[in-house]
C-alpha atoms as a PDB file:
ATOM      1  CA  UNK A   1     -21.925  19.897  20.374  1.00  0.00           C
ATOM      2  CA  UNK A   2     -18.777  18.791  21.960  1.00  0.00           C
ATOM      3  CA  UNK A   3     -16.657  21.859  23.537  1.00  0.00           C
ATOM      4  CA  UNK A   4     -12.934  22.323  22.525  1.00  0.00           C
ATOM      5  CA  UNK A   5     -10.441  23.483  25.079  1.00  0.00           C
ATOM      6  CA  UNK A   6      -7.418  25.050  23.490  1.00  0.00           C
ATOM      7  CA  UNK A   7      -4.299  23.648  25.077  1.00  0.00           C
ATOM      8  CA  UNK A   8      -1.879  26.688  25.508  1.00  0.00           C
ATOM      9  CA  UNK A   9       2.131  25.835  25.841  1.00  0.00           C
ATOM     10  CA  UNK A  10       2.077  27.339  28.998  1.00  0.00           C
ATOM     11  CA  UNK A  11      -0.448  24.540  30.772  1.00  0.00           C
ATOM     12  CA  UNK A  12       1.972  21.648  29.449  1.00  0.00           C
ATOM     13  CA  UNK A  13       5.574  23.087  29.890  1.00  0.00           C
ATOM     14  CA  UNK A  14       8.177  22.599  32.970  1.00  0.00           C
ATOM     15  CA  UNK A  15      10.504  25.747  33.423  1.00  0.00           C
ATOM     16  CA  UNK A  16      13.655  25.934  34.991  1.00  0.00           C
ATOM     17  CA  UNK A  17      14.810  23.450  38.100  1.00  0.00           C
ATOM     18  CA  UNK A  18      11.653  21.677  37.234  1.00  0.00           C
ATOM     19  CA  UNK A  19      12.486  20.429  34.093  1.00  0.00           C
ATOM     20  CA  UNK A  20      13.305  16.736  33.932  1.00  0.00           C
ATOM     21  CA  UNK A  21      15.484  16.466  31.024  1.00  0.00           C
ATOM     22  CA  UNK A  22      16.711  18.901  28.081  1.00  0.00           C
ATOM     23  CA  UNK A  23      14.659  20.244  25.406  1.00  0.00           C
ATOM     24  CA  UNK A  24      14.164  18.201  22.051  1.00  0.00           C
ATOM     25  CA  UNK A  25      13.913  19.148  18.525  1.00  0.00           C
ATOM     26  CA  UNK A  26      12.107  18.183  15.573  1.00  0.00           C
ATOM     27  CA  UNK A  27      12.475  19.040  11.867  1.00  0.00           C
ATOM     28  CA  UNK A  28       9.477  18.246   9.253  1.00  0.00           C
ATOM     29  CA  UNK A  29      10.384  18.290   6.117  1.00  0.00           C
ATOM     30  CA  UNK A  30       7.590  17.758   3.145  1.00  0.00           C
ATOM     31  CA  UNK A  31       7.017  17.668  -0.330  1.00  0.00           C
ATOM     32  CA  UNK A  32      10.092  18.725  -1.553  1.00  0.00           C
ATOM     33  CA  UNK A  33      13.642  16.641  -2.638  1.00  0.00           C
ATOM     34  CA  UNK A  34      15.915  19.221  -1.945  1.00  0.00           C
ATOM     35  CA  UNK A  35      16.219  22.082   1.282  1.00  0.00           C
ATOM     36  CA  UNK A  36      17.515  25.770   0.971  1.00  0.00           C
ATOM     37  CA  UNK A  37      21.239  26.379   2.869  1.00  0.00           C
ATOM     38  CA  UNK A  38      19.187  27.765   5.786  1.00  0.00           C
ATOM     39  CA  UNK A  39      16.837  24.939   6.363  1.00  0.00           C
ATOM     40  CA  UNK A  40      20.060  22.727   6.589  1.00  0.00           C
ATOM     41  CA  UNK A  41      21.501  24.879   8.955  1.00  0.00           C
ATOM     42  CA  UNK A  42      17.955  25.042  10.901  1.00  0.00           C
ATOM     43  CA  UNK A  43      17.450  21.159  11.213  1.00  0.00           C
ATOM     44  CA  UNK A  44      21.680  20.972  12.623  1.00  0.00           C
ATOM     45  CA  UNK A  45      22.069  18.432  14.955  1.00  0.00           C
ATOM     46  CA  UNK A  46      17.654  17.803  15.435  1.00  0.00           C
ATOM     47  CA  UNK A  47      16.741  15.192  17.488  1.00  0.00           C
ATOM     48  CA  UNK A  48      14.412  13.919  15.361  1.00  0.00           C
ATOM     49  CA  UNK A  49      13.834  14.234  11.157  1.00  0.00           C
ATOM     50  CA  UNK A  50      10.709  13.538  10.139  1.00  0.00           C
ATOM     51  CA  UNK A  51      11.136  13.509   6.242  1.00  0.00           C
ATOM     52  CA  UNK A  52       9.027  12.497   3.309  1.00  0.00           C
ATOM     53  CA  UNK A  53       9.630   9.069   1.028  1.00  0.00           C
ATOM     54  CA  UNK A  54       6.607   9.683  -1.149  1.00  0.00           C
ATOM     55  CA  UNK A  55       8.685   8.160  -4.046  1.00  0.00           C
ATOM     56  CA  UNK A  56      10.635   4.527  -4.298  1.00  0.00           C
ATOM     57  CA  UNK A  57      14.617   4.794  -5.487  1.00  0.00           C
ATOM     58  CA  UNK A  58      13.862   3.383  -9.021  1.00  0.00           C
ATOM     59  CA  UNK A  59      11.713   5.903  -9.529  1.00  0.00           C
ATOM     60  CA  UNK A  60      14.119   8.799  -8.328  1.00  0.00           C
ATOM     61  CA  UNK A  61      13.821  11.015 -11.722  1.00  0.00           C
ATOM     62  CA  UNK A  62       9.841  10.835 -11.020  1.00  0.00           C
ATOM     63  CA  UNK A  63      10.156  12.208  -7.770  1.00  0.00           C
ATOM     64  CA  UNK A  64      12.306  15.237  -8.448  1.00  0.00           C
ATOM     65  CA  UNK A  65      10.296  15.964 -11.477  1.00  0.00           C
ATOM     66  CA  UNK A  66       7.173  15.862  -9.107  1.00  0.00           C
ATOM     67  CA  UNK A  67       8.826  17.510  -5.656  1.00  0.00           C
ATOM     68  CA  UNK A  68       8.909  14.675  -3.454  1.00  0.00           C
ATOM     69  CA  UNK A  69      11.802  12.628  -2.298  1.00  0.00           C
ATOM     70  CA  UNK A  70      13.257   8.832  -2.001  1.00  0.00           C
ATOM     71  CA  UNK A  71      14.428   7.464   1.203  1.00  0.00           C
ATOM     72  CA  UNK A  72      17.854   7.758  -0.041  1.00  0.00           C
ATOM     73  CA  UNK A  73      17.515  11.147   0.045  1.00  0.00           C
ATOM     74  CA  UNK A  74      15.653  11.501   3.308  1.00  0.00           C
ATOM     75  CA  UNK A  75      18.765   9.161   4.676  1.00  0.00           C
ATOM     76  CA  UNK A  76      21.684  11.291   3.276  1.00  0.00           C
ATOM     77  CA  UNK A  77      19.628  14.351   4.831  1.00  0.00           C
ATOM     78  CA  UNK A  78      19.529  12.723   8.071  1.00  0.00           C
ATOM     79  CA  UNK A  79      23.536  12.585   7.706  1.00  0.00           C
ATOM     80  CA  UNK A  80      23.860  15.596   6.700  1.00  0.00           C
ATOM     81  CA  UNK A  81      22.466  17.380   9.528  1.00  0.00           C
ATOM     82  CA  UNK A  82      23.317  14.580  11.975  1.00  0.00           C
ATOM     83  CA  UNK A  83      20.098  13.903  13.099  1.00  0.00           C
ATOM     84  CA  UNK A  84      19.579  11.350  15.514  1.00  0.00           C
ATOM     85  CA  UNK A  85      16.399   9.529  14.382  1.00  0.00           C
ATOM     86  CA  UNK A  86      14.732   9.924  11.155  1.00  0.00           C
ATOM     87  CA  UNK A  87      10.883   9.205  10.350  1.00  0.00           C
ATOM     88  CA  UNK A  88      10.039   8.499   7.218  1.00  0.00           C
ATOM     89  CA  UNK A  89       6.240   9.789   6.317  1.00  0.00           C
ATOM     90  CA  UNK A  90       4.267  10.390   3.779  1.00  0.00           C
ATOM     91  CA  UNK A  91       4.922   6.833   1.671  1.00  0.00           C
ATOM     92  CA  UNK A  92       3.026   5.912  -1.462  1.00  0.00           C
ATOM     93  CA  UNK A  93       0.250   3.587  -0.960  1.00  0.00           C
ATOM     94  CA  UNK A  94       2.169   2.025  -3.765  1.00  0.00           C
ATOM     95  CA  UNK A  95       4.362   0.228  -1.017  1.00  0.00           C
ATOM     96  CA  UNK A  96       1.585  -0.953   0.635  1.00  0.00           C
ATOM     97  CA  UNK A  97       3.389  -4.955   1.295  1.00  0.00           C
ATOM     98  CA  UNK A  98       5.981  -4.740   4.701  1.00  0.00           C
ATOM     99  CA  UNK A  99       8.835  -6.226   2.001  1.00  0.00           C
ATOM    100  CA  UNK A 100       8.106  -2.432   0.096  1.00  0.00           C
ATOM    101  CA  UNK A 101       8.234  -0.876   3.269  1.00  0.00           C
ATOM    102  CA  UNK A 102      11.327  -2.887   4.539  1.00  0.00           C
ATOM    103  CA  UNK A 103      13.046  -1.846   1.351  1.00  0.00           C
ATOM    104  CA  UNK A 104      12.028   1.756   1.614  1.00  0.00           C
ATOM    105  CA  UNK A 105      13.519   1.770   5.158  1.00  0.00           C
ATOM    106  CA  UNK A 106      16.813  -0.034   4.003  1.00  0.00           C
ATOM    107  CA  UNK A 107      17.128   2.662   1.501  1.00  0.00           C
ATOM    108  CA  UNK A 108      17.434   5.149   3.884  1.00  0.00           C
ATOM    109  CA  UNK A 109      19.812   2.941   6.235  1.00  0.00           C
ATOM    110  CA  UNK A 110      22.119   2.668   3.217  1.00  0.00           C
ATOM    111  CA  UNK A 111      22.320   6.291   2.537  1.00  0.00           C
ATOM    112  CA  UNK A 112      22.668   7.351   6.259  1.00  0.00           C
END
């Protein structure tokens, strides 16, 4: 079989003078349409929200009765914690056309 090599932090990381530009941060948020006080505080300020849209805005009730989100919500989340870029993920394969997918991602523009 084909060997695995475990890739430790320590073999990819610059420290100190070496470093060619400041840290950045990521948040992941999943399955879920609404964060504790402490996650909000946690994803202040990220460089980069990755957030689910599993559900479309029409549907909104659906998706807090099942736990996911809209991309209005994933938007105003962005805001909230002033993210700087936001990635939507984990999108229906009901809005499978690039017009559904251009209208999920105007969603979150709107709400951001």
């Amino acid at each position: 079989g084909r060997r695995k090599k475990m890739i430790h932090p320590d073999d990819v990381m610059v420290v100190g003078e070496e470093r060619p530009q400041k840290a950045r941060t990521f948040a992941l948020i999943g399955d879920t349409f609404r964060i504790s006080e402490k996650m909000l505080e946690l994803c202040q300020d990220v460089d980069v929200l990755v957030h689910e849209a599993t559900i479309r805005e029409k549907d909104r009730l659906e998706a807090v009765t099942r736990g996911h989100s809209t991309p209005t919500m994933a938007g105003k989340l962005a805001k909230d914690t002033n993210a700087k870029v936001l990635l939507l993920n984990h999108i229906s394969s009901s809005n499978s056309s690039q017009e559904d997918t251009n209208s999920l991602v105007d969603s979150a523009k709107r709400s951001n």
